[in-house]
C-alpha atoms as a PDB file:
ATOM      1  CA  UNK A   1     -17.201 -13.396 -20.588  1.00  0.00           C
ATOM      2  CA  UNK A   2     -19.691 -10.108 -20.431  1.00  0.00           C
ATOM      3  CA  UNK A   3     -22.224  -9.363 -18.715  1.00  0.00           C
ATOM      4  CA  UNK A   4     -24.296  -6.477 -19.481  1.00  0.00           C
ATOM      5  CA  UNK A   5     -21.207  -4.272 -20.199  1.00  0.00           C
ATOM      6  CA  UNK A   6     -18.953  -5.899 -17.486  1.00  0.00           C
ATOM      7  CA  UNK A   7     -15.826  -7.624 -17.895  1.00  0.00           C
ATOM      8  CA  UNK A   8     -14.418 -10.568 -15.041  1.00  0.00           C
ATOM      9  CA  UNK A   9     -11.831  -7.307 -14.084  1.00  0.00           C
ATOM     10  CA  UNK A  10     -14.957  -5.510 -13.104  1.00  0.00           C
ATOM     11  CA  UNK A  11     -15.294  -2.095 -15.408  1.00  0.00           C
ATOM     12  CA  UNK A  12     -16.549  -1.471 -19.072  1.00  0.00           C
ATOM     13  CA  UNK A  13     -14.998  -3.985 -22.021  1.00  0.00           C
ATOM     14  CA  UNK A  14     -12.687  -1.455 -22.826  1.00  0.00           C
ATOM     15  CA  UNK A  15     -11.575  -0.273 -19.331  1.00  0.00           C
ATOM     16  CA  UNK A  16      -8.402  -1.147 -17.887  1.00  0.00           C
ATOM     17  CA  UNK A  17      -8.737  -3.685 -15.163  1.00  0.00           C
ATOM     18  CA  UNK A  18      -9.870  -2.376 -12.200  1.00  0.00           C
ATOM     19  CA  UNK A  19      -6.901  -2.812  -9.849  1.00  0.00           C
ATOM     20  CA  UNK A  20      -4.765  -0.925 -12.691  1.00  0.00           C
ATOM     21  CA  UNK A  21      -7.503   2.167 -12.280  1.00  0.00           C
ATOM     22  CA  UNK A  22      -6.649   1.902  -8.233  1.00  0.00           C
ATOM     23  CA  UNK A  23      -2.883   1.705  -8.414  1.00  0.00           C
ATOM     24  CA  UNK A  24      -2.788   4.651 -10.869  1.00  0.00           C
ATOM     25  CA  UNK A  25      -5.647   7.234  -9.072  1.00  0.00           C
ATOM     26  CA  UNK A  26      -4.031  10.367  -7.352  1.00  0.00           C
ATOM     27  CA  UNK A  27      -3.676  10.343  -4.013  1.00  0.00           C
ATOM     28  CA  UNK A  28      -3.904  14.240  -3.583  1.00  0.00           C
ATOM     29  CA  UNK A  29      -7.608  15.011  -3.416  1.00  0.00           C
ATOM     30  CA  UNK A  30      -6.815  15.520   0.739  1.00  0.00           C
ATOM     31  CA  UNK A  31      -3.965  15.431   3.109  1.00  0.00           C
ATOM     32  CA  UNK A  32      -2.922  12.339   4.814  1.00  0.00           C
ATOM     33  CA  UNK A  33      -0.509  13.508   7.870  1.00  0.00           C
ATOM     34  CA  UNK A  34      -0.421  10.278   8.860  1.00  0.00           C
ATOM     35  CA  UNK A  35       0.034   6.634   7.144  1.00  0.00           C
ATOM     36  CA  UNK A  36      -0.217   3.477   8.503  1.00  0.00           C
ATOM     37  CA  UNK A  37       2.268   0.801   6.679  1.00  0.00           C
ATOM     38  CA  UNK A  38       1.349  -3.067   7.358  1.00  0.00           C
ATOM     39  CA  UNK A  39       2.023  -6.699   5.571  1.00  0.00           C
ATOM     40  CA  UNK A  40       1.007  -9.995   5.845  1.00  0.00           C
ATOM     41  CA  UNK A  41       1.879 -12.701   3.640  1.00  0.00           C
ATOM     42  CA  UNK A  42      -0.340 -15.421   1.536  1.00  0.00           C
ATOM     43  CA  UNK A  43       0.170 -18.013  -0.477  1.00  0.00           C
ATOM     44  CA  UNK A  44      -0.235 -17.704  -4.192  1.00  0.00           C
ATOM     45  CA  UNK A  45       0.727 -19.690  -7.165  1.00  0.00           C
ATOM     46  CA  UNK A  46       3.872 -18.946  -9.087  1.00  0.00           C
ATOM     47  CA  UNK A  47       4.866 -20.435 -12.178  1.00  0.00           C
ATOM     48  CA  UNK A  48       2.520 -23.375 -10.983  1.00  0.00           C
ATOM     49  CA  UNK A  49       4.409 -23.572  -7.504  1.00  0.00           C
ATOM     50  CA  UNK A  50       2.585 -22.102  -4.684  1.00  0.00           C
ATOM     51  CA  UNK A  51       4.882 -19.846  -2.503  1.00  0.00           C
ATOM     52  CA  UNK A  52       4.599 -17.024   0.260  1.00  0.00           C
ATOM     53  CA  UNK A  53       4.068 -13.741  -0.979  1.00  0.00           C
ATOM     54  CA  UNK A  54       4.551 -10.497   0.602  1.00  0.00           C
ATOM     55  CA  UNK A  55       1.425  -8.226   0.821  1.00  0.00           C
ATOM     56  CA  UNK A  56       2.087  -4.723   1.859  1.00  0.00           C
ATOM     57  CA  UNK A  57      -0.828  -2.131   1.968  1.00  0.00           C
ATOM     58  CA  UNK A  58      -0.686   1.792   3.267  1.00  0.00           C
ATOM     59  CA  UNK A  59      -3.629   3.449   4.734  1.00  0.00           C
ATOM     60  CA  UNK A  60      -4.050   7.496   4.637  1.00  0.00           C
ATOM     61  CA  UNK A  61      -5.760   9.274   7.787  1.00  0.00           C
ATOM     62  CA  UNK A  62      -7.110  12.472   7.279  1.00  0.00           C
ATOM     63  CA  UNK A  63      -6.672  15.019   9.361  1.00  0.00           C
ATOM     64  CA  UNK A  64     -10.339  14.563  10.526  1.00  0.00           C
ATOM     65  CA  UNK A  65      -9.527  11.386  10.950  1.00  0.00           C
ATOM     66  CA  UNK A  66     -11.077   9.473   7.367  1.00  0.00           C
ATOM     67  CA  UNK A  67      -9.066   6.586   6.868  1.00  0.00           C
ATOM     68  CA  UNK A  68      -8.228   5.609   3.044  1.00  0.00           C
ATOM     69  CA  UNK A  69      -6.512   2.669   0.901  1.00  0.00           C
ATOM     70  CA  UNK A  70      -3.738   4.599  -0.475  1.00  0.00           C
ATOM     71  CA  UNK A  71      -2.161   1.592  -1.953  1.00  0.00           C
ATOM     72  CA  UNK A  72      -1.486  -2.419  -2.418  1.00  0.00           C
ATOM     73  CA  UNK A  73       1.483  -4.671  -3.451  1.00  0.00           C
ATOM     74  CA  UNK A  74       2.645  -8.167  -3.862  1.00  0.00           C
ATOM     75  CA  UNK A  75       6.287  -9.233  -3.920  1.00  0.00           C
ATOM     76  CA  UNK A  76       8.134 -11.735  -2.622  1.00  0.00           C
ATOM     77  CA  UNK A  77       9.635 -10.195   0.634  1.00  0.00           C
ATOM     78  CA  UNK A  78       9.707  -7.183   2.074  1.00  0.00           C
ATOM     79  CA  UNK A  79      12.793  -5.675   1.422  1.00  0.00           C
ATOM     80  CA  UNK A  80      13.710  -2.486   1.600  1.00  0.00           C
ATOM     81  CA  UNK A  81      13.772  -1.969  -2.146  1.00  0.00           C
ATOM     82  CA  UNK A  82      10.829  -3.389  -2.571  1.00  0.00           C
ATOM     83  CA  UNK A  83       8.873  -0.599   0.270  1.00  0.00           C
ATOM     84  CA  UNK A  84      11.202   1.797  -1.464  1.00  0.00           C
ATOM     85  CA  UNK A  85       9.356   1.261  -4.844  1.00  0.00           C
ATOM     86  CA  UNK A  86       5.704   1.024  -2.748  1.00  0.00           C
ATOM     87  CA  UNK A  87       6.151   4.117  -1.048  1.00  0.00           C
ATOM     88  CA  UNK A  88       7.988   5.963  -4.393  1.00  0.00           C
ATOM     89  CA  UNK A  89       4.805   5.099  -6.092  1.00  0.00           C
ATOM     90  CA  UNK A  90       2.353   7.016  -3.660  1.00  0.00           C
ATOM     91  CA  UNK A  91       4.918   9.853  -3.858  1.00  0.00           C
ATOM     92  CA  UNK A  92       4.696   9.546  -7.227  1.00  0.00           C
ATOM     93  CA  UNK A  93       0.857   9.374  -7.136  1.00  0.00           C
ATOM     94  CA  UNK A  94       0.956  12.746  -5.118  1.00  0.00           C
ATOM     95  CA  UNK A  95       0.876  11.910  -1.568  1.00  0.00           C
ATOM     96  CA  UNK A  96       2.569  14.567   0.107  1.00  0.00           C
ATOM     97  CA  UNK A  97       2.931  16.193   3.868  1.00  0.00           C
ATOM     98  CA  UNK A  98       2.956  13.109   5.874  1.00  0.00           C
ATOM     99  CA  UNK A  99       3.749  13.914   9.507  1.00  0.00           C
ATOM    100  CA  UNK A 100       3.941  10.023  11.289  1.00  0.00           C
ATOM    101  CA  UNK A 101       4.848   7.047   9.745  1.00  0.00           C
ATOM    102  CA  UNK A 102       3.283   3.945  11.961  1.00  0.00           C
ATOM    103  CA  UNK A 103       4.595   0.514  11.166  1.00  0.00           C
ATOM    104  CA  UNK A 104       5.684  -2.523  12.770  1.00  0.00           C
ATOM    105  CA  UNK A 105       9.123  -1.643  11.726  1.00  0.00           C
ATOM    106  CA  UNK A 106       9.847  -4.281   9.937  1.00  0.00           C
ATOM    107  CA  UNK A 107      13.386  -2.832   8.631  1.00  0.00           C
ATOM    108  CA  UNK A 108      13.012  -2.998   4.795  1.00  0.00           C
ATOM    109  CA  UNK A 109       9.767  -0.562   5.539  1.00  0.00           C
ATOM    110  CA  UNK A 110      11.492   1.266   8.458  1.00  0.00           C
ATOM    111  CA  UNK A 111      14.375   2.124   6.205  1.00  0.00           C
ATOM    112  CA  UNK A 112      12.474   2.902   3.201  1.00  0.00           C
ATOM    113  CA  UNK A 113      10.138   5.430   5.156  1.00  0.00           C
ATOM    114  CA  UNK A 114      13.020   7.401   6.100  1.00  0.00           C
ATOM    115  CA  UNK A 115      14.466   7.501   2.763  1.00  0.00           C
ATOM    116  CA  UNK A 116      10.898   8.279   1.080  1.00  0.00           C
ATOM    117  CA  UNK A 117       9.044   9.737   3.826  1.00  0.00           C
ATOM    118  CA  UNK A 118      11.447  12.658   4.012  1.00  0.00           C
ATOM    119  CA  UNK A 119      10.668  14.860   7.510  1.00  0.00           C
ATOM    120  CA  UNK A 120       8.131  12.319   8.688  1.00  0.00           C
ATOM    121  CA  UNK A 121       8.459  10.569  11.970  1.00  0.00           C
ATOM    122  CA  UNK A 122       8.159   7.051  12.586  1.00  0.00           C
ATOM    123  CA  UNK A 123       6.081   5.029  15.221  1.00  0.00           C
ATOM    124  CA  UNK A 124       6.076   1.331  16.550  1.00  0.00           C
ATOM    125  CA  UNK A 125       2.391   0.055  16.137  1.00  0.00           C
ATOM    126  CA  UNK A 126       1.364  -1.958  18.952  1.00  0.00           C
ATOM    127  CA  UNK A 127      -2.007  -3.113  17.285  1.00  0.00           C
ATOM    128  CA  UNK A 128      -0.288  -6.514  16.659  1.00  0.00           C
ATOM    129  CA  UNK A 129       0.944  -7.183  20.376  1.00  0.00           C
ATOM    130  CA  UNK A 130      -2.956  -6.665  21.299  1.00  0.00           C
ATOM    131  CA  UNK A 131      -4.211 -10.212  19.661  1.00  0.00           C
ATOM    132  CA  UNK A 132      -5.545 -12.251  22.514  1.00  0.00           C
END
């Protein structure tokens, strides 16, 4: 269905959708010296089954201190392959010069950042230990 141009994925008839457009954009317009790494999980349906799924998302801070999306995925876990491939991809994308990695530490992402991340230290986030 259109509507005046638009498409249900959001852009022009003829654009790709519009979480392609996000997962493909540079990353290298600014410096990000530090990323934040965090997951949750959801359910979503599979091959008509509904089962957990792993979201993982990375956040860039500026060295002003702008915070930006950097990037999204879904998989089923969080392995360390799997925040291997996440974190290639924004490497990939041009993300560059990271100082501090901050995580819960899950160990797939743990791991991963300090194969990736090359020269960039890593930090326990205690945002999660504040929830009332």
């Amino acid at each position: 269905m259109e509507i005046a141009g638009w498409t249900p994925s959001g852009g022009a008839p003829f654009d790709p959708p519009i979480d392609d457009r996000f997962r493909g954009r540079r990353v290298k317009h600014v410096r990000f010296p530090h990323v934040y790494l965090g997951a949750t999980y959801c359910k979503a349906c599979v091959e008509h089954q509904i089962v957990s799924r792993a979201v993982v998302i990375a956040t860039g801070i500026t060295e002003d201190g702008g915070r930006e999306v950097l990037g999204v995925m879904v998989d089923d876990s969080e392995t360390e392959v799997f925040w291997t491939q996440f974190l290639g991809s924004l490497r990939e994308r041009g993300l560059a010069g990271v100082r501090l990695v901050i995580g819960d530490h899950h160990l797939g992402s743990a791991m991963a950042s300090r194969k990736v991340m090359l020269g960039a230290a890593n930090q326990l986030s205690s945002v999660r230990d504040c929830a009332p």
